[in-house]
C-alpha atoms as a PDB file:
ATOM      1  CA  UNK A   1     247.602 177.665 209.743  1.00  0.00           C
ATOM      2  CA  UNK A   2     245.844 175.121 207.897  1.00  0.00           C
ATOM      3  CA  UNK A   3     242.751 175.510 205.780  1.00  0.00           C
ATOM      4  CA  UNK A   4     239.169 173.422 207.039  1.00  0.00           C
ATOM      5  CA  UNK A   5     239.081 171.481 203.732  1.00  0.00           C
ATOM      6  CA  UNK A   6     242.187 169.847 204.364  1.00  0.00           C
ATOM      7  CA  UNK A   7     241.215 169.151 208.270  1.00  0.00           C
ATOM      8  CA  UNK A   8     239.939 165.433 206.860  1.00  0.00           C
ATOM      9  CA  UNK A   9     239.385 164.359 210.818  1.00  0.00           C
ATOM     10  CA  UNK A  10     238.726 165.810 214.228  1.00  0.00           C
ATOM     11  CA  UNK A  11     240.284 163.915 217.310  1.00  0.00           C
ATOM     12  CA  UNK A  12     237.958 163.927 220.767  1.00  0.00           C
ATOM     13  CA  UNK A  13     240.132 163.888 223.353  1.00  0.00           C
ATOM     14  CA  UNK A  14     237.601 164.261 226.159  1.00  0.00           C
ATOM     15  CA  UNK A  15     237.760 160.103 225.959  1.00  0.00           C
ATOM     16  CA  UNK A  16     239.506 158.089 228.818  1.00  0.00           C
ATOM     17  CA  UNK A  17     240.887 154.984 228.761  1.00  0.00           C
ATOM     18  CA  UNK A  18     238.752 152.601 229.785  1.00  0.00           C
ATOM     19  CA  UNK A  19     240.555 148.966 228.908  1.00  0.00           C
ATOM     20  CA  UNK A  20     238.226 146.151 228.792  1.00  0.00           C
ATOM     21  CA  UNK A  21     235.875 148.385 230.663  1.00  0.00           C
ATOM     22  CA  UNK A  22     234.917 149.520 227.373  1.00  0.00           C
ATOM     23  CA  UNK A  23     232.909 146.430 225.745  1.00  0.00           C
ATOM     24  CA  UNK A  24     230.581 147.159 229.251  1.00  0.00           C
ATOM     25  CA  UNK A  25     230.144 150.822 228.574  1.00  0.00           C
ATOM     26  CA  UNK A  26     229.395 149.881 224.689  1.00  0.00           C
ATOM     27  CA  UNK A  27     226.698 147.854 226.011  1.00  0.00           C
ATOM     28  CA  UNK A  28     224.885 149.751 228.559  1.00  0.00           C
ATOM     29  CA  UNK A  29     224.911 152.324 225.406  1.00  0.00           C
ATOM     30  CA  UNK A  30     223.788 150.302 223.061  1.00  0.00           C
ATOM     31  CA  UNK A  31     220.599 148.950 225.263  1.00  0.00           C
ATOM     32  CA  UNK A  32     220.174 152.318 225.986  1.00  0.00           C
ATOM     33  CA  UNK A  33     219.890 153.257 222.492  1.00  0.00           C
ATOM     34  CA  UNK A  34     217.895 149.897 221.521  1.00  0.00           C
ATOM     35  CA  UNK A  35     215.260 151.241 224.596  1.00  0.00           C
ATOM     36  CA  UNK A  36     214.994 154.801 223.503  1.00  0.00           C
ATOM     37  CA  UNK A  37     214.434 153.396 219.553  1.00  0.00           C
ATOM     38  CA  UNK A  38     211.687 151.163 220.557  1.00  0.00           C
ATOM     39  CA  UNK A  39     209.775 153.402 223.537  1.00  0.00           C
ATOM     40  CA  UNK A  40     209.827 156.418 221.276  1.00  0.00           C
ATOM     41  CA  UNK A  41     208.792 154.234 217.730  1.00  0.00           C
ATOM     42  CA  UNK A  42     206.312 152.435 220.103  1.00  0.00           C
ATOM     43  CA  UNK A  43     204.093 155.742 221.164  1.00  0.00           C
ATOM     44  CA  UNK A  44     204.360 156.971 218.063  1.00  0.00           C
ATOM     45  CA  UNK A  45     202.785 153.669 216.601  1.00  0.00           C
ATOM     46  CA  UNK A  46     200.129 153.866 218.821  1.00  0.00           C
ATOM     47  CA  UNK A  47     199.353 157.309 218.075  1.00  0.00           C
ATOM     48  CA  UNK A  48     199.211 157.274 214.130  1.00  0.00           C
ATOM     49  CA  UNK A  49     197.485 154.086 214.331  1.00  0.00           C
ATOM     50  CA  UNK A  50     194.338 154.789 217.358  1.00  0.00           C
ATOM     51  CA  UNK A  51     192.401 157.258 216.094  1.00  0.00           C
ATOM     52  CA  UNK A  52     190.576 158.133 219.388  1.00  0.00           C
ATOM     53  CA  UNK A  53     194.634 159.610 219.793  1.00  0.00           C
ATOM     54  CA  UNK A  54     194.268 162.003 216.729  1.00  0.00           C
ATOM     55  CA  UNK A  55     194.040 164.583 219.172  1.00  0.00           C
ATOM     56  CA  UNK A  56     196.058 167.607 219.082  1.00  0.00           C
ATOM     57  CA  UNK A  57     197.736 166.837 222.243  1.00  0.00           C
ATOM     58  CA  UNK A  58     198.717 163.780 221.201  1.00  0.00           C
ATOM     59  CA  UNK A  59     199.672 165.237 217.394  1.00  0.00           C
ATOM     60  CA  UNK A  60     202.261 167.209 219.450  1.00  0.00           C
ATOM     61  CA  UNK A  61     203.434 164.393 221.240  1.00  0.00           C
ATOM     62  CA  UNK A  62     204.451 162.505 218.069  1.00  0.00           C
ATOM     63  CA  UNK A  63     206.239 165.345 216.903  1.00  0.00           C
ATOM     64  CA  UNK A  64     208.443 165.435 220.334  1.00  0.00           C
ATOM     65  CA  UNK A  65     209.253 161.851 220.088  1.00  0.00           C
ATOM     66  CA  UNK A  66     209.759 162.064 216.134  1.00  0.00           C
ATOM     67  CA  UNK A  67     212.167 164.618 217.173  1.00  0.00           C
ATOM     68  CA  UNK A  68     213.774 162.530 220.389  1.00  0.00           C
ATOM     69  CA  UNK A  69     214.506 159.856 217.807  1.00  0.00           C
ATOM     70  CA  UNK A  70     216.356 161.953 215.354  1.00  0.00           C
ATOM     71  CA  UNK A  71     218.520 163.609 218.221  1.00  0.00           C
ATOM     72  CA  UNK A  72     219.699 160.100 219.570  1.00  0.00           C
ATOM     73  CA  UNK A  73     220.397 159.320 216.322  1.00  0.00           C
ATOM     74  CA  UNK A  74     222.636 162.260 215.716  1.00  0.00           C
ATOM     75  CA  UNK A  75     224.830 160.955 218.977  1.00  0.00           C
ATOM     76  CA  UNK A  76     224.428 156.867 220.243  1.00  0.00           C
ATOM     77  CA  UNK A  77     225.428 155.879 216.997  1.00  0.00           C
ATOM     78  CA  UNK A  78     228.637 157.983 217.260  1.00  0.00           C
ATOM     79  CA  UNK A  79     229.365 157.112 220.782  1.00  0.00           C
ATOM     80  CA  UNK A  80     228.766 153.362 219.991  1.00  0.00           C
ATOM     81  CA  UNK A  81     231.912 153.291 217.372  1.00  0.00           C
ATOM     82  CA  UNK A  82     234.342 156.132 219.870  1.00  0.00           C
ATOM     83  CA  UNK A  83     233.828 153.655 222.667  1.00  0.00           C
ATOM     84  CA  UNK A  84     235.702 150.907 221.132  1.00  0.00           C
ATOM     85  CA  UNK A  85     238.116 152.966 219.045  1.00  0.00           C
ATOM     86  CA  UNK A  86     241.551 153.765 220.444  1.00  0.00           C
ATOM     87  CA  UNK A  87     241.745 156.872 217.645  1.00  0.00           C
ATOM     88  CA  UNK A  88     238.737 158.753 218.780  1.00  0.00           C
ATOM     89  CA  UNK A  89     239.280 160.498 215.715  1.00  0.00           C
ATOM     90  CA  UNK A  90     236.108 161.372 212.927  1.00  0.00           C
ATOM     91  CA  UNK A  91     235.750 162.207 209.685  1.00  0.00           C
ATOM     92  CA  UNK A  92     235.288 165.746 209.176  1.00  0.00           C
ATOM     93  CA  UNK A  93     231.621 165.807 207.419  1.00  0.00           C
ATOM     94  CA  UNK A  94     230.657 163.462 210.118  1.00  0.00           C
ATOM     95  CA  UNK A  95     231.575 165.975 212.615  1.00  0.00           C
ATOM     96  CA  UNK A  96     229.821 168.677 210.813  1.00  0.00           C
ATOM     97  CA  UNK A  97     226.156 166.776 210.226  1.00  0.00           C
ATOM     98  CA  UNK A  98     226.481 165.915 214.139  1.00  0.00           C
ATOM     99  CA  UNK A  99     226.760 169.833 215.087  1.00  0.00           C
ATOM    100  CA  UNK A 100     223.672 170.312 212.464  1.00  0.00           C
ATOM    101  CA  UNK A 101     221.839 167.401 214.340  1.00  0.00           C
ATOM    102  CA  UNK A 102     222.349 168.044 217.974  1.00  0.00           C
ATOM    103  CA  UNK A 103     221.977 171.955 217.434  1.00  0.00           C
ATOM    104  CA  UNK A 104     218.751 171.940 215.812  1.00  0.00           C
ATOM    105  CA  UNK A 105     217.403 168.976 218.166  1.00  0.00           C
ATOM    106  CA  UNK A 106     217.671 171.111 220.688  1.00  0.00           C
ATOM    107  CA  UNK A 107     216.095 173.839 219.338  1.00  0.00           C
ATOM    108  CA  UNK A 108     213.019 171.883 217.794  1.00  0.00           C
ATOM    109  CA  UNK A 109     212.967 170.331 221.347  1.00  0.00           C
ATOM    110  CA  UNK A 110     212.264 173.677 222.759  1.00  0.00           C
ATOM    111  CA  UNK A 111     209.955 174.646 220.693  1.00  0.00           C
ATOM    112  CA  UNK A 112     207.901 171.593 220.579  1.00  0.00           C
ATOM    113  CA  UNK A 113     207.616 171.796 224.276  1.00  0.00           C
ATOM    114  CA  UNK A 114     206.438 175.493 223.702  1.00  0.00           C
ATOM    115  CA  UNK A 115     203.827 174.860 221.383  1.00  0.00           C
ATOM    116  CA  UNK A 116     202.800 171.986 223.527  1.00  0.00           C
ATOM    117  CA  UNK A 117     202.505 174.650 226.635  1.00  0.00           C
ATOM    118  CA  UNK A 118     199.830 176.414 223.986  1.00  0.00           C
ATOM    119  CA  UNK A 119     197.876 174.183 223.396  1.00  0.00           C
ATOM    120  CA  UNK A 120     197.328 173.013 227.174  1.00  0.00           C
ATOM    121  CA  UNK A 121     196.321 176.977 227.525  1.00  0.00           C
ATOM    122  CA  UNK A 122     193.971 176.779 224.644  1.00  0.00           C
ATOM    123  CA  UNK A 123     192.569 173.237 226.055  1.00  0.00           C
ATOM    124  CA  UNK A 124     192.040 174.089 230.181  1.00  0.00           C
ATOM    125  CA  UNK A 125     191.107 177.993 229.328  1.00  0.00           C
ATOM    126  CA  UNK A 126     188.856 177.832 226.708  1.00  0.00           C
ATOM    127  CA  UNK A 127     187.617 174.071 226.605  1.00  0.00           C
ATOM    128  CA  UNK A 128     184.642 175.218 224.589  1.00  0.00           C
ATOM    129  CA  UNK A 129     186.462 176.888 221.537  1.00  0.00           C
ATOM    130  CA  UNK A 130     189.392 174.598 221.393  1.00  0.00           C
ATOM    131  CA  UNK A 131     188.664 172.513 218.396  1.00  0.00           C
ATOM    132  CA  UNK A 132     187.986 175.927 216.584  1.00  0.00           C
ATOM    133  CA  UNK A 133     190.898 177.213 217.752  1.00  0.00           C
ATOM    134  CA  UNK A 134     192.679 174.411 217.337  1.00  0.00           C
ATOM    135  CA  UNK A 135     192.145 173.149 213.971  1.00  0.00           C
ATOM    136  CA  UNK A 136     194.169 170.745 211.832  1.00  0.00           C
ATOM    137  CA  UNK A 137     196.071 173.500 209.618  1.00  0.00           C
ATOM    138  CA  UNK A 138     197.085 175.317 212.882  1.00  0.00           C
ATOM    139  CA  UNK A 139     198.243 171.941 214.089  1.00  0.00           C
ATOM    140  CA  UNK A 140     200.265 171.532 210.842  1.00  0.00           C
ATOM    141  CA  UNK A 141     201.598 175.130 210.620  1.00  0.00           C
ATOM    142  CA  UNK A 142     202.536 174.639 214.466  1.00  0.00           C
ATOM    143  CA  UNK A 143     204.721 171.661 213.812  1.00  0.00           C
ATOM    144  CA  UNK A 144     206.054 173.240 210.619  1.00  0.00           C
ATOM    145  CA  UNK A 145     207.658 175.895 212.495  1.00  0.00           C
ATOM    146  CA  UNK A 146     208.902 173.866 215.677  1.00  0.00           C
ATOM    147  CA  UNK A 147     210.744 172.106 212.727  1.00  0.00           C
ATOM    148  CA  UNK A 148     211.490 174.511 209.892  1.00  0.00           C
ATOM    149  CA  UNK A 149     212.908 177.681 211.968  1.00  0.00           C
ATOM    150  CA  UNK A 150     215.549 175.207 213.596  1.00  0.00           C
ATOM    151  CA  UNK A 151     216.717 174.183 209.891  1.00  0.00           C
ATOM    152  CA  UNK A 152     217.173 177.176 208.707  1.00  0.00           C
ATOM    153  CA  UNK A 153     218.715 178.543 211.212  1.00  0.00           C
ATOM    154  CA  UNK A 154     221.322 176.034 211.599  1.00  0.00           C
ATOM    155  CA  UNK A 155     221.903 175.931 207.660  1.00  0.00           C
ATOM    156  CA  UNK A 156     223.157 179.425 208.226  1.00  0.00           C
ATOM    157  CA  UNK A 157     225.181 178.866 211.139  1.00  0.00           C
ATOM    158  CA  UNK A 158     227.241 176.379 209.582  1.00  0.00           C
ATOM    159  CA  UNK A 159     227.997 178.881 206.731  1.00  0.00           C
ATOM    160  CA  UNK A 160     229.299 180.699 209.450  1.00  0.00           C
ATOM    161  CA  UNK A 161     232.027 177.869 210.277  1.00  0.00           C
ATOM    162  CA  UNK A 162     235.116 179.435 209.999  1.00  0.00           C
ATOM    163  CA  UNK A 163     237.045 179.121 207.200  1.00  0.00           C
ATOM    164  CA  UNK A 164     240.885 178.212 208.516  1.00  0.00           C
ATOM    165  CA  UNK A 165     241.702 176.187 211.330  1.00  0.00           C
ATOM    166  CA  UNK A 166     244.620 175.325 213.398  1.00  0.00           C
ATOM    167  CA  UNK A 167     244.147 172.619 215.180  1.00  0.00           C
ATOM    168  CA  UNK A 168     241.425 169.606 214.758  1.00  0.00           C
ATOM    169  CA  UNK A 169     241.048 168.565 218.600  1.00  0.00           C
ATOM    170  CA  UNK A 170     238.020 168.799 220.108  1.00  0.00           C
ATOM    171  CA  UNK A 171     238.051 168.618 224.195  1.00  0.00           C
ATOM    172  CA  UNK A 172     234.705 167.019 224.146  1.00  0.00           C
ATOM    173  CA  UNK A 173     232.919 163.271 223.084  1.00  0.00           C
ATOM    174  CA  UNK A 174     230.883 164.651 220.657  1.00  0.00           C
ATOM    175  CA  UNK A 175     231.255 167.913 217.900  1.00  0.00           C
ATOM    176  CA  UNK A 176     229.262 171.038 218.636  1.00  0.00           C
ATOM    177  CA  UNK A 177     229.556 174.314 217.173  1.00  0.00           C
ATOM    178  CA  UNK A 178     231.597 176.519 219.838  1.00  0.00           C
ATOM    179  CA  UNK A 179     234.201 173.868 219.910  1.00  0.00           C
ATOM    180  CA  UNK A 180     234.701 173.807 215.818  1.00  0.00           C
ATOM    181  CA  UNK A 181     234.822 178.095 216.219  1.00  0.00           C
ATOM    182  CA  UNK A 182     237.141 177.649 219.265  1.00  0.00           C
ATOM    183  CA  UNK A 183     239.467 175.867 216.513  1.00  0.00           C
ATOM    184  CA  UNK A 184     239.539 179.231 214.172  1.00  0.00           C
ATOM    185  CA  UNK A 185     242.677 180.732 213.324  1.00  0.00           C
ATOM    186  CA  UNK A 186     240.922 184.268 212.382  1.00  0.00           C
ATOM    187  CA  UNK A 187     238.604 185.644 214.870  1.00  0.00           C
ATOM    188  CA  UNK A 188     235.115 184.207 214.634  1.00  0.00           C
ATOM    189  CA  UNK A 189     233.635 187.294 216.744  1.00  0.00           C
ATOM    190  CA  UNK A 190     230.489 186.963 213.658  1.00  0.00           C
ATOM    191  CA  UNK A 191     229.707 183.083 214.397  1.00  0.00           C
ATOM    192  CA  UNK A 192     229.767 183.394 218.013  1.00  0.00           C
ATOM    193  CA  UNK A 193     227.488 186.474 218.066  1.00  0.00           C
ATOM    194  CA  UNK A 194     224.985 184.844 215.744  1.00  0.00           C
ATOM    195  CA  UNK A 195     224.966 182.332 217.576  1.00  0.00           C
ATOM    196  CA  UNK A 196     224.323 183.559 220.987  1.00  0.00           C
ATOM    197  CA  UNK A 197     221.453 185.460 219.246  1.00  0.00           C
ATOM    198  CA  UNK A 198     219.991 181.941 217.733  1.00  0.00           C
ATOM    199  CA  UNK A 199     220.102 180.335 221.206  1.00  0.00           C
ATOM    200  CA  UNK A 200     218.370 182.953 223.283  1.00  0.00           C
ATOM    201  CA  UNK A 201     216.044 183.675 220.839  1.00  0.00           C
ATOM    202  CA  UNK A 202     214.739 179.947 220.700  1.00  0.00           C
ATOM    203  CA  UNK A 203     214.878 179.867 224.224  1.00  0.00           C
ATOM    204  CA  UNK A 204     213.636 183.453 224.817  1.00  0.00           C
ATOM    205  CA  UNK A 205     210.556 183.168 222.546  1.00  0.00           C
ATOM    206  CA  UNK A 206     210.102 179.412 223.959  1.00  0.00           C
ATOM    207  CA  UNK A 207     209.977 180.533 227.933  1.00  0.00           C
ATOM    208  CA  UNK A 208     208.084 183.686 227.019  1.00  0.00           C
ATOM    209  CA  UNK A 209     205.420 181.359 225.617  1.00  0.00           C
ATOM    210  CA  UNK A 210     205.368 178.537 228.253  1.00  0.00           C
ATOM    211  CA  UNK A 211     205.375 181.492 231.123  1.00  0.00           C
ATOM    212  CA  UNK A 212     202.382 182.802 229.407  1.00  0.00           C
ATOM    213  CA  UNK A 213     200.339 179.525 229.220  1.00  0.00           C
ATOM    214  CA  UNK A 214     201.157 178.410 232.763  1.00  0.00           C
ATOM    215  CA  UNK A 215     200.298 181.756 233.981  1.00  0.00           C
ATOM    216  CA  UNK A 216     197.066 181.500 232.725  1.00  0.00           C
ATOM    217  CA  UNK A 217     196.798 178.089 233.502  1.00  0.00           C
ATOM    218  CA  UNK A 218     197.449 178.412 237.136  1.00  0.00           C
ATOM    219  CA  UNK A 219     194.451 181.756 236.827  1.00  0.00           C
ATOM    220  CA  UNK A 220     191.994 179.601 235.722  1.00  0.00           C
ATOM    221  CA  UNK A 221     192.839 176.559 238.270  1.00  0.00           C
ATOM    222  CA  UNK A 222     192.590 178.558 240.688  1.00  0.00           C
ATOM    223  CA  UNK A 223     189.025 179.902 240.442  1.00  0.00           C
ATOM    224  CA  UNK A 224     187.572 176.836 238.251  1.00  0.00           C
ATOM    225  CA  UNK A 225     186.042 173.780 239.956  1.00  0.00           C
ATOM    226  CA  UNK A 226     187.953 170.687 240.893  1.00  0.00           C
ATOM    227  CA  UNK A 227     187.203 169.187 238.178  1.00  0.00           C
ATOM    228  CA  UNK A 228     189.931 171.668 236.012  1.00  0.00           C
ATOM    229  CA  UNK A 229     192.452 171.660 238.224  1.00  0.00           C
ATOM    230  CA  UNK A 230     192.544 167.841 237.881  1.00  0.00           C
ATOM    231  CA  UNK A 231     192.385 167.844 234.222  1.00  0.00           C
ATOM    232  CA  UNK A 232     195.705 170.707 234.278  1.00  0.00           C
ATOM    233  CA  UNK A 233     197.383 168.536 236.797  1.00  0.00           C
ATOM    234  CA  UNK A 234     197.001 165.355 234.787  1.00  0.00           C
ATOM    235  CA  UNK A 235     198.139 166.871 231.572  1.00  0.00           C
ATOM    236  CA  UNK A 236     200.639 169.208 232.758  1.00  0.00           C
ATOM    237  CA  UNK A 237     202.654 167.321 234.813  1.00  0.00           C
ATOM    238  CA  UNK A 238     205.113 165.134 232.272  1.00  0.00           C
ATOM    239  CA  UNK A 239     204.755 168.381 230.244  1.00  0.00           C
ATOM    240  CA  UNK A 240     206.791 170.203 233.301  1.00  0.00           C
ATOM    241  CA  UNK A 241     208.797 167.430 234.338  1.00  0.00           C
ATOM    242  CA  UNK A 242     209.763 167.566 230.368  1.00  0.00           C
ATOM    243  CA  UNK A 243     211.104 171.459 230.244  1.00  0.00           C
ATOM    244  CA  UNK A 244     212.757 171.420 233.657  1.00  0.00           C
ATOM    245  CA  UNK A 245     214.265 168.347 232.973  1.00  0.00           C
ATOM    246  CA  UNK A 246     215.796 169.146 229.142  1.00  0.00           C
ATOM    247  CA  UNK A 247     216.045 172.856 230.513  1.00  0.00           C
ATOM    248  CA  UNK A 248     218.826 171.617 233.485  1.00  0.00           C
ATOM    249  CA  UNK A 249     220.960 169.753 230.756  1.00  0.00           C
ATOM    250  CA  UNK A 250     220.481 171.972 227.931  1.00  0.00           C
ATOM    251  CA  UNK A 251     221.294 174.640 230.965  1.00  0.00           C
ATOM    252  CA  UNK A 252     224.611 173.199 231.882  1.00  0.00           C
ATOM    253  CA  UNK A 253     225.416 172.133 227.993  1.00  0.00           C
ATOM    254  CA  UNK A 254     225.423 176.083 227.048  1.00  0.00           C
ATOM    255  CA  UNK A 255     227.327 177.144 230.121  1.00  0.00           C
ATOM    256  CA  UNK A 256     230.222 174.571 229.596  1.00  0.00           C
ATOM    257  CA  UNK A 257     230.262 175.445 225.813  1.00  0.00           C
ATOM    258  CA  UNK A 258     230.574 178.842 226.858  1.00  0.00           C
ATOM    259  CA  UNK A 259     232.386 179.049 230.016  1.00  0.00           C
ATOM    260  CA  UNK A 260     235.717 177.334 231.809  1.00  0.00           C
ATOM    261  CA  UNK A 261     234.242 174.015 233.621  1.00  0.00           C
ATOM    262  CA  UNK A 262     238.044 172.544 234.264  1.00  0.00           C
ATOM    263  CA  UNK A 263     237.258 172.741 237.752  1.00  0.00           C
ATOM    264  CA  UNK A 264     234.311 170.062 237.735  1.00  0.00           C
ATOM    265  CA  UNK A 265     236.047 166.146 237.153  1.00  0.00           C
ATOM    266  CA  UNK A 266     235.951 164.620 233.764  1.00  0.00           C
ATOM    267  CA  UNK A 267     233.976 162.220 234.121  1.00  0.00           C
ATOM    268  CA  UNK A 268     231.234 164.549 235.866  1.00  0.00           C
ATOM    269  CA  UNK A 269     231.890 167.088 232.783  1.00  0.00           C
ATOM    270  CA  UNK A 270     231.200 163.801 230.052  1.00  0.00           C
ATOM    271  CA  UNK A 271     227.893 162.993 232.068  1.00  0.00           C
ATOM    272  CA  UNK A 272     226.392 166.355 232.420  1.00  0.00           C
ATOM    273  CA  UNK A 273     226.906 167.351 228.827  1.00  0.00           C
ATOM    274  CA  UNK A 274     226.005 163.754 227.729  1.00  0.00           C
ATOM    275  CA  UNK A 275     222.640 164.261 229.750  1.00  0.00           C
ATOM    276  CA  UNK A 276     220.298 166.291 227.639  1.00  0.00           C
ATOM    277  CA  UNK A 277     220.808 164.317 224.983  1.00  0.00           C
ATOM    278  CA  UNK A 278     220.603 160.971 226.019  1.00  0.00           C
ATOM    279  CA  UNK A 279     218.151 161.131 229.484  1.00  0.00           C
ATOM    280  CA  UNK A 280     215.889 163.510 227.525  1.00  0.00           C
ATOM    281  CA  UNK A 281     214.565 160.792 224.557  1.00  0.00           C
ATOM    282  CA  UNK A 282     214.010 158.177 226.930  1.00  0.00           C
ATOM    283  CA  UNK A 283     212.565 160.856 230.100  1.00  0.00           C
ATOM    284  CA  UNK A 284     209.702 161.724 227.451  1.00  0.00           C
ATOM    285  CA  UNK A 285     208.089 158.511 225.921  1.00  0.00           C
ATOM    286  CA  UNK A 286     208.030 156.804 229.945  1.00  0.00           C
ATOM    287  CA  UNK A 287     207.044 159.925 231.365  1.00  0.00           C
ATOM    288  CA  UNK A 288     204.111 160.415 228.941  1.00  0.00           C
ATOM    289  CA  UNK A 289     203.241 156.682 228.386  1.00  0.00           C
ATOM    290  CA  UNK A 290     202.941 156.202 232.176  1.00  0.00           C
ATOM    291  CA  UNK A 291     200.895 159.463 232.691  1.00  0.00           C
ATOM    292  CA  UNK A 292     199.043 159.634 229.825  1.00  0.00           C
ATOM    293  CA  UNK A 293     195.816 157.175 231.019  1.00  0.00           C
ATOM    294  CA  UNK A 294     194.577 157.185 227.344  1.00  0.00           C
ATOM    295  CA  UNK A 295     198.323 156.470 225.976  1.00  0.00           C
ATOM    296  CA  UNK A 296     199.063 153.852 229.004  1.00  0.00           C
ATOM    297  CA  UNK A 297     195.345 152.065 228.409  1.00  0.00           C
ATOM    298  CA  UNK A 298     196.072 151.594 224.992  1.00  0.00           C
ATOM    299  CA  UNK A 299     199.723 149.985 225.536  1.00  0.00           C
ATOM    300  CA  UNK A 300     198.352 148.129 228.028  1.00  0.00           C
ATOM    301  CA  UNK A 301     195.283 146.292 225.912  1.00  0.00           C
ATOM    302  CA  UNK A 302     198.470 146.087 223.416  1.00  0.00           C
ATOM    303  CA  UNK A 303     200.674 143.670 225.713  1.00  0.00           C
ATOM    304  CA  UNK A 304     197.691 142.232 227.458  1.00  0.00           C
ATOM    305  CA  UNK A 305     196.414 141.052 224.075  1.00  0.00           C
ATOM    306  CA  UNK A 306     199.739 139.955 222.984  1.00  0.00           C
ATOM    307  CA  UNK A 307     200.229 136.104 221.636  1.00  0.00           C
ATOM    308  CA  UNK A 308     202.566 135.811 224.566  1.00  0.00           C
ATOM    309  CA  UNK A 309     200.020 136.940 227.340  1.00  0.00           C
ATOM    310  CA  UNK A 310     197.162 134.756 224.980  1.00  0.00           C
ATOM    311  CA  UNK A 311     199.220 131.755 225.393  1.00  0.00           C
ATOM    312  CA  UNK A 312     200.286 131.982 229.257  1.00  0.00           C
END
């Protein structure tokens, strides 16, 4: 039995070897990375800084890819330095700020998409008292919570960590939460009930609000003119693609954490749980930028009036 503060490193042994292989795989991650940084940092430039995009839509946007930015952080980073290590060992805090980072990204994720559902209700049901309905400190209490409640929540959890472990491998490429309890010498009956309570609930309360809105939504389209079903279609559309698309990996990352997957292949078990977490923060900013004709217009007067495209 030995005691968590003197388990200095975790070992991932989820990693294959991959030879030379591996200075290729660090640098289709790495571009990846370098693409999600600057698609993400780009929209959310050209939010703050056009002001006919200080919208509340668009407020709730540049929380999501805020938030898409700080989960890829929590995890390319990481994979960038276990590619090219032969260990695939890490430090023991490290492992425990990753769990804190890609647990509550998911959970802000949800809820950002949630309040994002809302406020396409409020917009295509009641277009005449949305900006009273809407207003600035609802927009800022909103995006308070999505954050906050995700925080706090996983503050607690890792209180809940078990105390004693006996063994420091981790059958995964990254550290989450069920496979540091999985480690526990005691029974950690308290940490996995808390936090099968903390993961419905987010989802739970997230669904139950995005059923609502669509349900609505779908009302009103279908006895309002033309004109309002092309306004929901053109604004709900990369908002659906979003949740079903972070809703299939975060989907498949629960089950495996919860359930035996050693009859899927390795490598098919890596991708999968690698997938809401890395297609996720780059799905968002093309899927919005390309929809989005105010967002796309604006980029495109941006590269347009370029020095490069002034000199050519």
């Amino acid at each position: 039995m030995t005691n968590s503060s003197q388990v200095l490193f975790f070992f991932l042994t989820a990693y294959i070897d991959s030879g030379v292989l591996a200075y290729l795989y660090f640098t289709a991650v790495l571009l990846l990375y370098i693409l999600i940084i600057v698609s993400n940092v780009l929209l959310i430039a050209v939010i703050c800084v056009n002001r006919s995009l200080h919208e509340p839509m668009y407020m709730f946007l540049c929380s999501l890819f805020v938030n898409e930015l700080y989960g890829s952080s929590g995890l390319f980073p990481f994979l960038l330095v276990q590619i090219l290590s032969h260990l695939h060992s890490v430090a023991a805090p490290f492992c425990l700020l990753q769990v804190f980072i890609v647990h509550s990204y998911g959970a802000v994720e949800f809820l950002n998409l949630a309040v994002m559902s809302y406020d396409r209700y409020l917009a295509i049901c009641y277009p005449l008292q949305y900006n009273t309905r809407m207003t600035p400190t609802k927009i800022a209490a909103l995006i308070a919570v999505s954050w906050l409640y995700p925080f706090v929540a996983m503050s607690f959890m890792m209180s809940l960590i078990p105390v004693k472990l006996c063994r420091n491998q981790i059958n995964k490429v990254y550290c989450d939460m069920h496979s540091l309890v999985k480690l526990a010498c005691s029974d950690a009956a308290l940490t996995n009930i808390y936090g099968l309570i903390a993961t419905f609930s987010t989802i739970f309360i997230s669904l139950l609000l995005i059923l609502y809105s669509y349900i609505k939504i779908l009302a009103v389209c279908f006895s309002g003119s033309k004109q309002t079903r092309q306004k929901a279609v053109n604004t709900c559309t990369p908002h659906l693609a979003s949740i079903l698309n972070f809703s299939c990996g975060g989907s498949f990352e629960i089950s495996q954490s919860r359930f035996d997957m050693s009859f899927l292949p390795n490598v098919l078990r890596i991708f999968l749980s690698l997938y809401f977490l890395t297609a996720q923060p780059l799905f968002n900013p093309l899927m919005y930028g390309l929809k989005m004709s105010k967002i796309r217009n604006i980029c495109k007067s941006l590269i347009m009036n370029s020095e490069y495209f002034k000199k050519a």
